[in-house]
N, C-alpha and C. Protein backbone atom coordinates (compact mmCIF):
# COMPACT_ATOMS: atom_id res chain seq x y z
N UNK A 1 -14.00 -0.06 20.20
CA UNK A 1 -13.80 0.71 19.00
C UNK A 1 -14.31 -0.13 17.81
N UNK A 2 -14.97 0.53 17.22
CA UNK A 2 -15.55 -0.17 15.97
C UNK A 2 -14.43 0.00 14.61
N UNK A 3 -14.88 -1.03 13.64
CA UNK A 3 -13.57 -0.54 12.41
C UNK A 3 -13.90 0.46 11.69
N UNK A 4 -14.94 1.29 12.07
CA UNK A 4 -15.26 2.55 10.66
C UNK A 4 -14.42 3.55 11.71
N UNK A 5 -14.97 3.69 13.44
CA UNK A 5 -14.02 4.55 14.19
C UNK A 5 -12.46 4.34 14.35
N UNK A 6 -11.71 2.86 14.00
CA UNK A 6 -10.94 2.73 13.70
C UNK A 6 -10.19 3.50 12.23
N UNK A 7 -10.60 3.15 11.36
CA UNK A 7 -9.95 3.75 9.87
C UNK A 7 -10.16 4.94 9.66
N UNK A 8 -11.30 6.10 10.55
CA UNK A 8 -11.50 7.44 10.46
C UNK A 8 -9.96 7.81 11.45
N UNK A 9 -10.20 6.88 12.86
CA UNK A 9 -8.88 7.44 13.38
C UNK A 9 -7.28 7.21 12.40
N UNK A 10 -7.18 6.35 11.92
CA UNK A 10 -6.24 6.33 11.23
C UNK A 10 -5.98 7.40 9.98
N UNK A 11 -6.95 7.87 9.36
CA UNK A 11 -7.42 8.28 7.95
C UNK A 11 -6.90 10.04 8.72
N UNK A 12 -7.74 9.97 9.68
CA UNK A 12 -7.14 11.76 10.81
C UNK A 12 -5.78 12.24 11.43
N UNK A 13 -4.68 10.98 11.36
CA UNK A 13 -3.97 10.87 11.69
C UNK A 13 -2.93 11.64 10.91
N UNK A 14 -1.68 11.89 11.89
CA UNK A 14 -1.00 12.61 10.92
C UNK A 14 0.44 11.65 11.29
N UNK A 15 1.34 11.63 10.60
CA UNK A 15 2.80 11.34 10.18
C UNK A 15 3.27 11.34 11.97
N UNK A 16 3.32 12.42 12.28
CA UNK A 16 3.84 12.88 14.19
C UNK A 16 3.20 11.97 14.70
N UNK A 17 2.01 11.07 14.56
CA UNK A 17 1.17 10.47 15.41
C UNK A 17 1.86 9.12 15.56
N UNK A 18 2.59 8.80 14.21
CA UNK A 18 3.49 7.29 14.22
C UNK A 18 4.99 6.83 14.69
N UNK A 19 5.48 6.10 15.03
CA UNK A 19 6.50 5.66 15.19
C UNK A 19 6.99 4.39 14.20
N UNK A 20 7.69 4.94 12.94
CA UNK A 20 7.93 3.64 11.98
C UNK A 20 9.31 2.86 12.17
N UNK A 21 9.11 1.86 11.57
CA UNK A 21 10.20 0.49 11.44
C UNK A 21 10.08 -0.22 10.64
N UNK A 22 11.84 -0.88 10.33
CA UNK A 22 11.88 -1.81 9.28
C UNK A 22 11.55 -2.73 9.85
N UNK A 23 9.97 -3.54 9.38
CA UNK A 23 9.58 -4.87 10.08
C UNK A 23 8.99 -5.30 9.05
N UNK A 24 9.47 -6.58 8.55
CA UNK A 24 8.91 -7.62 7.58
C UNK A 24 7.81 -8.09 7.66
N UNK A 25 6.43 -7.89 7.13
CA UNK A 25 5.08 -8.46 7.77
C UNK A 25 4.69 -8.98 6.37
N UNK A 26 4.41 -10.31 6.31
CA UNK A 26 3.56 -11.31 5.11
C UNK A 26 2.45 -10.35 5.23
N UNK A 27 1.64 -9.85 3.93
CA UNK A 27 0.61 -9.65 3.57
C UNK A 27 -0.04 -10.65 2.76
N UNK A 28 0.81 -11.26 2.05
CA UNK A 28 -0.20 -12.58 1.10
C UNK A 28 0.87 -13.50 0.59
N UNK A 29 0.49 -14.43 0.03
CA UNK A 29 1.10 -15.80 -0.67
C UNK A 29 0.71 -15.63 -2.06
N UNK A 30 1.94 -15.80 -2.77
CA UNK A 30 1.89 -15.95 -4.01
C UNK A 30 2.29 -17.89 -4.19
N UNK A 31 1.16 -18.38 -4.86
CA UNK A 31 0.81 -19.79 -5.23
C UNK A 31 1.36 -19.86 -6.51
N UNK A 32 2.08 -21.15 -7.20
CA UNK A 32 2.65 -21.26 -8.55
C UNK A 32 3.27 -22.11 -8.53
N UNK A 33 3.74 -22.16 -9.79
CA UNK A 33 4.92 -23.87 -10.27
C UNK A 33 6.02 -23.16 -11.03
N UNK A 34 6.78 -23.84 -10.99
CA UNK A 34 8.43 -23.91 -11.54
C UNK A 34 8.86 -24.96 -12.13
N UNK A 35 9.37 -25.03 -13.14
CA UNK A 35 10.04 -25.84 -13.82
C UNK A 35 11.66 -25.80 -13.13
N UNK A 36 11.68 -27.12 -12.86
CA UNK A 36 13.33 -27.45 -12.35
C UNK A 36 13.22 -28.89 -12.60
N UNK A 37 14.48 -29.14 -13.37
CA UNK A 37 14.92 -30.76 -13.64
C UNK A 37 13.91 -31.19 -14.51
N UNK A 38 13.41 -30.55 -15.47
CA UNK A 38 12.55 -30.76 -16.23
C UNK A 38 11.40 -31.41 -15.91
N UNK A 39 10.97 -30.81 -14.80
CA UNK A 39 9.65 -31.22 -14.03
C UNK A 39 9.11 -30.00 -13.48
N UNK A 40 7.50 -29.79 -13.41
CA UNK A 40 6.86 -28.43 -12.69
C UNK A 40 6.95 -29.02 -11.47
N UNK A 41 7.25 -28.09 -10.51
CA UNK A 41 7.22 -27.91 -8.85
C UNK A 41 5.98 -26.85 -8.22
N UNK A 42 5.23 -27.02 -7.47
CA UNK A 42 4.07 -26.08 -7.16
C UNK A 42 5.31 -25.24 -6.16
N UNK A 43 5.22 -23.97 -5.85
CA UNK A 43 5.87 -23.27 -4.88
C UNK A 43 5.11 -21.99 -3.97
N UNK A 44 4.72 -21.82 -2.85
CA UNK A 44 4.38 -20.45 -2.08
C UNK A 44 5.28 -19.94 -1.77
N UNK A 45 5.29 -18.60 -2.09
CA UNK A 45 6.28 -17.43 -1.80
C UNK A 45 5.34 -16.20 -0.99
N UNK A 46 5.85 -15.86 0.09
CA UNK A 46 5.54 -14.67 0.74
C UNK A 46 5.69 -13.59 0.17
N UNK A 47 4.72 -12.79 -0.14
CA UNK A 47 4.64 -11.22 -0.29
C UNK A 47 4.90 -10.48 1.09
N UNK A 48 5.72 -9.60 1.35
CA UNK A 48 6.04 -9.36 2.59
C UNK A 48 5.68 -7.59 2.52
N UNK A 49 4.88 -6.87 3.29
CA UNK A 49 5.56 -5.26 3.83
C UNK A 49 6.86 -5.28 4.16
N UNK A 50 7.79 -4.07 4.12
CA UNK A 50 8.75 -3.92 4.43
C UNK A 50 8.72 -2.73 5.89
N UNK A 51 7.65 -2.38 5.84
CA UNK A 51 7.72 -1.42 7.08
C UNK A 51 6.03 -1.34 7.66
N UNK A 52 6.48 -1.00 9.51
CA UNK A 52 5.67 -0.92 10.21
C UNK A 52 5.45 0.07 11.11
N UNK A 53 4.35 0.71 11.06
CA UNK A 53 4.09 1.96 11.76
C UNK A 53 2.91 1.92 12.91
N UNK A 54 3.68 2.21 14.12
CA UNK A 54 2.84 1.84 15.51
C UNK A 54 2.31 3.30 15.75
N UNK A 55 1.01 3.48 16.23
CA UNK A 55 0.25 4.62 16.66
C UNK A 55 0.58 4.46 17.86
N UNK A 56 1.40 6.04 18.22
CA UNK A 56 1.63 6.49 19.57
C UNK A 56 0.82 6.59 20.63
N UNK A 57 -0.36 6.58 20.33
CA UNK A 57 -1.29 6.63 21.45
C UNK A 57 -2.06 5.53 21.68
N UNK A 58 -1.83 4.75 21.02
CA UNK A 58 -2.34 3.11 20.96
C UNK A 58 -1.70 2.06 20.27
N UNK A 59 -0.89 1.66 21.11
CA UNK A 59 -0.02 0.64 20.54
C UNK A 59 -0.42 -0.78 20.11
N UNK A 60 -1.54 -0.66 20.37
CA UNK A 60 -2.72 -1.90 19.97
C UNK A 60 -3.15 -1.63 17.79
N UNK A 61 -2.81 -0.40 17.66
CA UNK A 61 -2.75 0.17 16.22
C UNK A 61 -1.63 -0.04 15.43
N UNK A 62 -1.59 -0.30 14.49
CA UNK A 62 -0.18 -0.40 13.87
C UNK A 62 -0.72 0.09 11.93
N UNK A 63 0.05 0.04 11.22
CA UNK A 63 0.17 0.05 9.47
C UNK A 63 1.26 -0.76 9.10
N UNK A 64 1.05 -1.92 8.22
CA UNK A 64 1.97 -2.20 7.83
C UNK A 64 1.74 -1.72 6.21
N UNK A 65 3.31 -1.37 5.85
CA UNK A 65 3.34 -1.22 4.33
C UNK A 65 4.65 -1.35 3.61
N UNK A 66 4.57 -1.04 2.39
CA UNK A 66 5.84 -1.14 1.51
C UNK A 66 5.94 -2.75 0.42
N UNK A 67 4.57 -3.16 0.84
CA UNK A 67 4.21 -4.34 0.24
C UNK A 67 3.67 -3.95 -1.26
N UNK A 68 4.32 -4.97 -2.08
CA UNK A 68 3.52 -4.97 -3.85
C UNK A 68 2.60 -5.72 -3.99
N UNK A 69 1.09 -5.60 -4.39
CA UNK A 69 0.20 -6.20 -5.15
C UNK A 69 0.75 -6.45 -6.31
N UNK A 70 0.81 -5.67 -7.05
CA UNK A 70 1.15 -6.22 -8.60
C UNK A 70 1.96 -5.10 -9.26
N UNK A 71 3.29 -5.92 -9.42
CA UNK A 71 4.67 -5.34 -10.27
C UNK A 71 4.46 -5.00 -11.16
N UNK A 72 3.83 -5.23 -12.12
CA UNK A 72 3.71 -4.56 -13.30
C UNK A 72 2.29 -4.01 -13.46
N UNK A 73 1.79 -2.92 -13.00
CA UNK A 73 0.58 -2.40 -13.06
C UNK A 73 0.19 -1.37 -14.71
N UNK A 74 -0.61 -1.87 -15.03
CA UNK A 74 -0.65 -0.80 -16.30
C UNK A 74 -2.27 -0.95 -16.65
N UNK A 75 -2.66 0.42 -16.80
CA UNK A 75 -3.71 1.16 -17.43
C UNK A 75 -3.80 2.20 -18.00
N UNK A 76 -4.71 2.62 -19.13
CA UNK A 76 -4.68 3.90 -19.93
C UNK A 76 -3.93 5.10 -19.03
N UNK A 77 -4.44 5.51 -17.85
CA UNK A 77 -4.17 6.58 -17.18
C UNK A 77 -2.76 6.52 -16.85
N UNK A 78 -2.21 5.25 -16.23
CA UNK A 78 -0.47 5.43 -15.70
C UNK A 78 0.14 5.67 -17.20
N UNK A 79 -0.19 4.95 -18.83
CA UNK A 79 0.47 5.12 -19.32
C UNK A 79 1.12 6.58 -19.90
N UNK A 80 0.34 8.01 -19.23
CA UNK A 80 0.53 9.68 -19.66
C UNK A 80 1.23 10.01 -18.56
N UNK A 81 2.29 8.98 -18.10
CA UNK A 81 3.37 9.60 -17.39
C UNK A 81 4.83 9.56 -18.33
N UNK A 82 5.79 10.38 -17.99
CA UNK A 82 6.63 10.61 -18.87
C UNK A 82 7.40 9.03 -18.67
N UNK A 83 7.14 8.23 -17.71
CA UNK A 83 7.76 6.76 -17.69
C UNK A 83 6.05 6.20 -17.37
N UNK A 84 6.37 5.28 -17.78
CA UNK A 84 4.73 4.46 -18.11
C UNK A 84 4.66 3.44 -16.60
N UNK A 85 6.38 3.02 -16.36
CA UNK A 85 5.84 2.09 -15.57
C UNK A 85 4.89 2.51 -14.09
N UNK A 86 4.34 1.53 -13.70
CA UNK A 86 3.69 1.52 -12.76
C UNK A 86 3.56 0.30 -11.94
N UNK A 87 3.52 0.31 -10.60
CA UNK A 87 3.02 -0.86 -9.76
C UNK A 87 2.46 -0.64 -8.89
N UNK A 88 1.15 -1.68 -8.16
CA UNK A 88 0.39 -1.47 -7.12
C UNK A 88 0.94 -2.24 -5.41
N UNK A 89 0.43 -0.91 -4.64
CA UNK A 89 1.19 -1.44 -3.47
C UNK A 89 -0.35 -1.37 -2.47
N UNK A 90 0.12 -1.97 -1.32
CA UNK A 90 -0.59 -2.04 -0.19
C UNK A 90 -0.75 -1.31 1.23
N UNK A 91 -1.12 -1.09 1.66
CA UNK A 91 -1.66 -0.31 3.25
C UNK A 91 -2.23 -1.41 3.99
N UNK A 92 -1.73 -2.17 4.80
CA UNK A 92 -2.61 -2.70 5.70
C UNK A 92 -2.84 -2.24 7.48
N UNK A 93 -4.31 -2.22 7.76
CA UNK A 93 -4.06 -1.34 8.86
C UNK A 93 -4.36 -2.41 9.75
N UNK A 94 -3.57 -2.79 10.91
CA UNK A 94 -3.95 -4.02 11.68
C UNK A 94 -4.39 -3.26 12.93
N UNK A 95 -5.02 -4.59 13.85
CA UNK A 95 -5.22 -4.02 15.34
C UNK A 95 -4.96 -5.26 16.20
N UNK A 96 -3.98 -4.86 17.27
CA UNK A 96 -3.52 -5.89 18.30
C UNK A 96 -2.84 -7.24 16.97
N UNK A 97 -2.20 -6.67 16.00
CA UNK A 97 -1.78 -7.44 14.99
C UNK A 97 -2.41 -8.29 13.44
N UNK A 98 -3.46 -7.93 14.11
CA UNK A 98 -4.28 -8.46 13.03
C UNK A 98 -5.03 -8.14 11.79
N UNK A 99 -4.81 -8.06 11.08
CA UNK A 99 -5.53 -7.13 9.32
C UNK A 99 -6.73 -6.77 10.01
N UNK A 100 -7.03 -5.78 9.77
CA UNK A 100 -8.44 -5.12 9.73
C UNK A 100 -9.09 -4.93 8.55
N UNK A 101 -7.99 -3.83 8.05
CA UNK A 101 -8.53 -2.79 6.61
C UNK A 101 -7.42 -2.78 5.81
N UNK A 102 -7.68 -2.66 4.69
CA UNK A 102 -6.31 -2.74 3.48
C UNK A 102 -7.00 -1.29 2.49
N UNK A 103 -6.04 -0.17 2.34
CA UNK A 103 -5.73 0.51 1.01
C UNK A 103 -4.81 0.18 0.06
N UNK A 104 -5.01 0.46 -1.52
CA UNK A 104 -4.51 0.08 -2.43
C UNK A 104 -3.75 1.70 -2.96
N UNK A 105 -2.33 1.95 -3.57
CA UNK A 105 -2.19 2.89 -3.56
C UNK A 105 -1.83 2.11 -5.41
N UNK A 106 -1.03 2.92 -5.86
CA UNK A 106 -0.55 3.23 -7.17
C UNK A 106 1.06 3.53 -7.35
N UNK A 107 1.90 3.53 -7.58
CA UNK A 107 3.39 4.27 -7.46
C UNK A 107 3.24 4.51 -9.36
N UNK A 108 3.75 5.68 -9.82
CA UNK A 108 3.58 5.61 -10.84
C UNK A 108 4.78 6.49 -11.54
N UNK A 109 5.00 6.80 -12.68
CA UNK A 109 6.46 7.57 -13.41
C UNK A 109 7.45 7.02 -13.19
N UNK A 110 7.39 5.63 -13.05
CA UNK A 110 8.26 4.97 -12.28
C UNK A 110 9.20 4.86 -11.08
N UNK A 111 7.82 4.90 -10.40
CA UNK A 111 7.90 4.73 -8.87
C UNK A 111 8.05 6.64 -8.20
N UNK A 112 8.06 7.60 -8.82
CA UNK A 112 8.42 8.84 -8.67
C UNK A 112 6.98 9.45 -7.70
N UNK A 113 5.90 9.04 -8.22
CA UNK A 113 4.78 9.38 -7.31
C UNK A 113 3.78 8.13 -6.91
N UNK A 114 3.07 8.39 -5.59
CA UNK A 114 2.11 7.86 -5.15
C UNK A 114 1.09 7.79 -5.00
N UNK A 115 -0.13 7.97 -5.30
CA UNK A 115 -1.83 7.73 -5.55
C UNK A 115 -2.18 7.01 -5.21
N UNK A 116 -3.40 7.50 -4.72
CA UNK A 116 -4.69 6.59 -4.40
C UNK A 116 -5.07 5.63 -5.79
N UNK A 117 -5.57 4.89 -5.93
CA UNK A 117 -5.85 3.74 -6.78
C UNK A 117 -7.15 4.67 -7.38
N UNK A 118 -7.27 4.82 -8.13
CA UNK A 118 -8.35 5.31 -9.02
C UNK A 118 -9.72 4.90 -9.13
N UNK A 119 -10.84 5.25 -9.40
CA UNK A 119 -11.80 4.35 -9.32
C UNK A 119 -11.82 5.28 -11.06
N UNK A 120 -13.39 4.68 -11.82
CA UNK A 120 -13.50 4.87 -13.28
C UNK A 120 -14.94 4.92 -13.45
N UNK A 121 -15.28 6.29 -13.92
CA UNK A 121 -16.89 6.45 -14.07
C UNK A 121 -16.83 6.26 -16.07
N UNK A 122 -18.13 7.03 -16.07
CA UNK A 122 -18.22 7.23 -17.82
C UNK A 122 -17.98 8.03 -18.19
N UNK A 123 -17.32 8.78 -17.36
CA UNK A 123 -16.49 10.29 -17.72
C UNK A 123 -14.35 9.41 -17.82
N UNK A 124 -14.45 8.67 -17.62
CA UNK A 124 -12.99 8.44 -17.33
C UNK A 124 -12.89 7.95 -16.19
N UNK A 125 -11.20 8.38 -15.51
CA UNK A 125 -10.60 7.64 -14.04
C UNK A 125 -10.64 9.08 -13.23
N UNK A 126 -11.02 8.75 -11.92
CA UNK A 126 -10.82 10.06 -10.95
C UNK A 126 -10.48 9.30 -9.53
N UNK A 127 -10.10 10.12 -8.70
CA UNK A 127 -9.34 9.61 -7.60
C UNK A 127 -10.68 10.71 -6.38
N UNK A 128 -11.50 9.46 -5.63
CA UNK A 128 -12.35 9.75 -4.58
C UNK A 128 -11.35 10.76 -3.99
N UNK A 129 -12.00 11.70 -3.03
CA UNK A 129 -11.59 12.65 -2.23
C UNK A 129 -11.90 12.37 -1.15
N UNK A 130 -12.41 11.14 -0.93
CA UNK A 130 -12.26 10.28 0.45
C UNK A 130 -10.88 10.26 1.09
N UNK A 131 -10.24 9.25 -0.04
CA UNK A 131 -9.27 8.80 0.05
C UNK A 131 -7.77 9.76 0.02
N UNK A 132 -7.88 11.21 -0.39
CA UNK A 132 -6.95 11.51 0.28
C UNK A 132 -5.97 12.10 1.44
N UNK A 133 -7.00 12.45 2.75
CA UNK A 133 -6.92 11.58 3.78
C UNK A 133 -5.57 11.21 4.34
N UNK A 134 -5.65 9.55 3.69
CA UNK A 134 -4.61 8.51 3.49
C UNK A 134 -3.76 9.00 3.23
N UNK A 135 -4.02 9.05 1.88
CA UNK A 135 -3.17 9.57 1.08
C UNK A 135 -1.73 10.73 1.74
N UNK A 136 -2.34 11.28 1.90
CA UNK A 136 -1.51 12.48 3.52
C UNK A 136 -0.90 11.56 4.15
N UNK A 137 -1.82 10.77 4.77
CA UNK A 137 -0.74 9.99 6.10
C UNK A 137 0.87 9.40 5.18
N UNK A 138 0.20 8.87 4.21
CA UNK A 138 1.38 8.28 3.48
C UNK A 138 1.97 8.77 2.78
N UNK A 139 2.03 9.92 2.54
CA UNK A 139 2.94 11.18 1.91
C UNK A 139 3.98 11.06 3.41
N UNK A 140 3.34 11.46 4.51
CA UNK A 140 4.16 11.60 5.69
C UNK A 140 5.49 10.54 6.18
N UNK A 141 4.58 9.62 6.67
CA UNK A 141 4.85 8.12 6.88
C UNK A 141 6.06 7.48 5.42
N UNK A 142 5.40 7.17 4.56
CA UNK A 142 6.38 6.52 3.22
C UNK A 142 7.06 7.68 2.53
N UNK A 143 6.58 8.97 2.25
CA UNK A 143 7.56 9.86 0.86
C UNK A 143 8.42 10.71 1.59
N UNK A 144 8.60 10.63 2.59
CA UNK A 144 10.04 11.29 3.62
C UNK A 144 10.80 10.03 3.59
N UNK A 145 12.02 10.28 2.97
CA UNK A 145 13.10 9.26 3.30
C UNK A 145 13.24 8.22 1.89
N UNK A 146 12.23 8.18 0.88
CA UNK A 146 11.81 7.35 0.25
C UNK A 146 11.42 7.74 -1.01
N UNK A 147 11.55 6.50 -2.26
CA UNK A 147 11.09 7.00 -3.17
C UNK A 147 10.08 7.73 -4.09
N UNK A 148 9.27 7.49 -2.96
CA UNK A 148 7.49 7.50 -2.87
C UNK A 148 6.99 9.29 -2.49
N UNK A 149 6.47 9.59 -3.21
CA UNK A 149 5.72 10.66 -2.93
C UNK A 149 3.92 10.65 -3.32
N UNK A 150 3.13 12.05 -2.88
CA UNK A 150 1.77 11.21 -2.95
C UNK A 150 1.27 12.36 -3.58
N UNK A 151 -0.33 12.05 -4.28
CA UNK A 151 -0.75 12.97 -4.87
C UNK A 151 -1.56 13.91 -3.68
């Protein structure tokens, strides 16, 4: 299986196709210093997913998600929600455990809806119609049960 026939199968997939769980998966390291005892300390902290979703028909497939890129997300477009805040989260799609492919979503009105990450022509911001797709799976998968809903 190649990774474009990989992420089309995933992208075709529907919600029924997964089996999810609360499983803690590091997506990245956050690098930095701290002041303690009046001295800087360098420190790594794990960015973690909070949930993992195994494809029923190939258990060699998985999604991990529920992971934050960046807590405080803000651009012109999130700010014309009736709550401004916004933060960016992650999709990672592994195989036999291992990152393959990563989507970037959006949570926005504070945290009330979910989007695809926007791209920005010279007309403004618009959201590819590639991408929603995904978007579906993770309406299914994350906005049942959860705070998250999708465009």
């Amino acid at each position: 299986m190649t990774l474009n026939e990989l992420i089309e199968l995933i992208e075709n997939s529907s919600a029924n196709h997964w089996d999810k769980f609360e499983y803690p998966t590091v997506h990245s390291w956050d690098h930095g210093s701290r002041r303690e005892d009046g001295q800087m300390h360098p420190y790594i902290e794990p960015n973690a997913h909070t949930m993992l979703a195994v494809y029923a028909e190939d258990i060699d497939i998985t999604l991990a998600y529920g992971g934050t890129k960046k807590e405080e997300f803000s651009e012109p477009w999130t700010e014309r929600f009736s709550d401004p805040s916004a933060s960016s989260v992650s999709v990672t799609a592994q195989y036999r455990g291992q990152p393959v492919h990563q989507w970037t979503f959006v949570t926005v009105d504070g945290g009330k809806f979910m989007v695809p990450l926007p791209q920005r022509d010279d007309d403004g911001f618009y959201i590819d119609g590639r991408q929603l797709p995904m978007a579906n799976l993770m309406f299914g998968l994350w906005g049942h049960g959860g705070a998250h809903k999708t465009l």
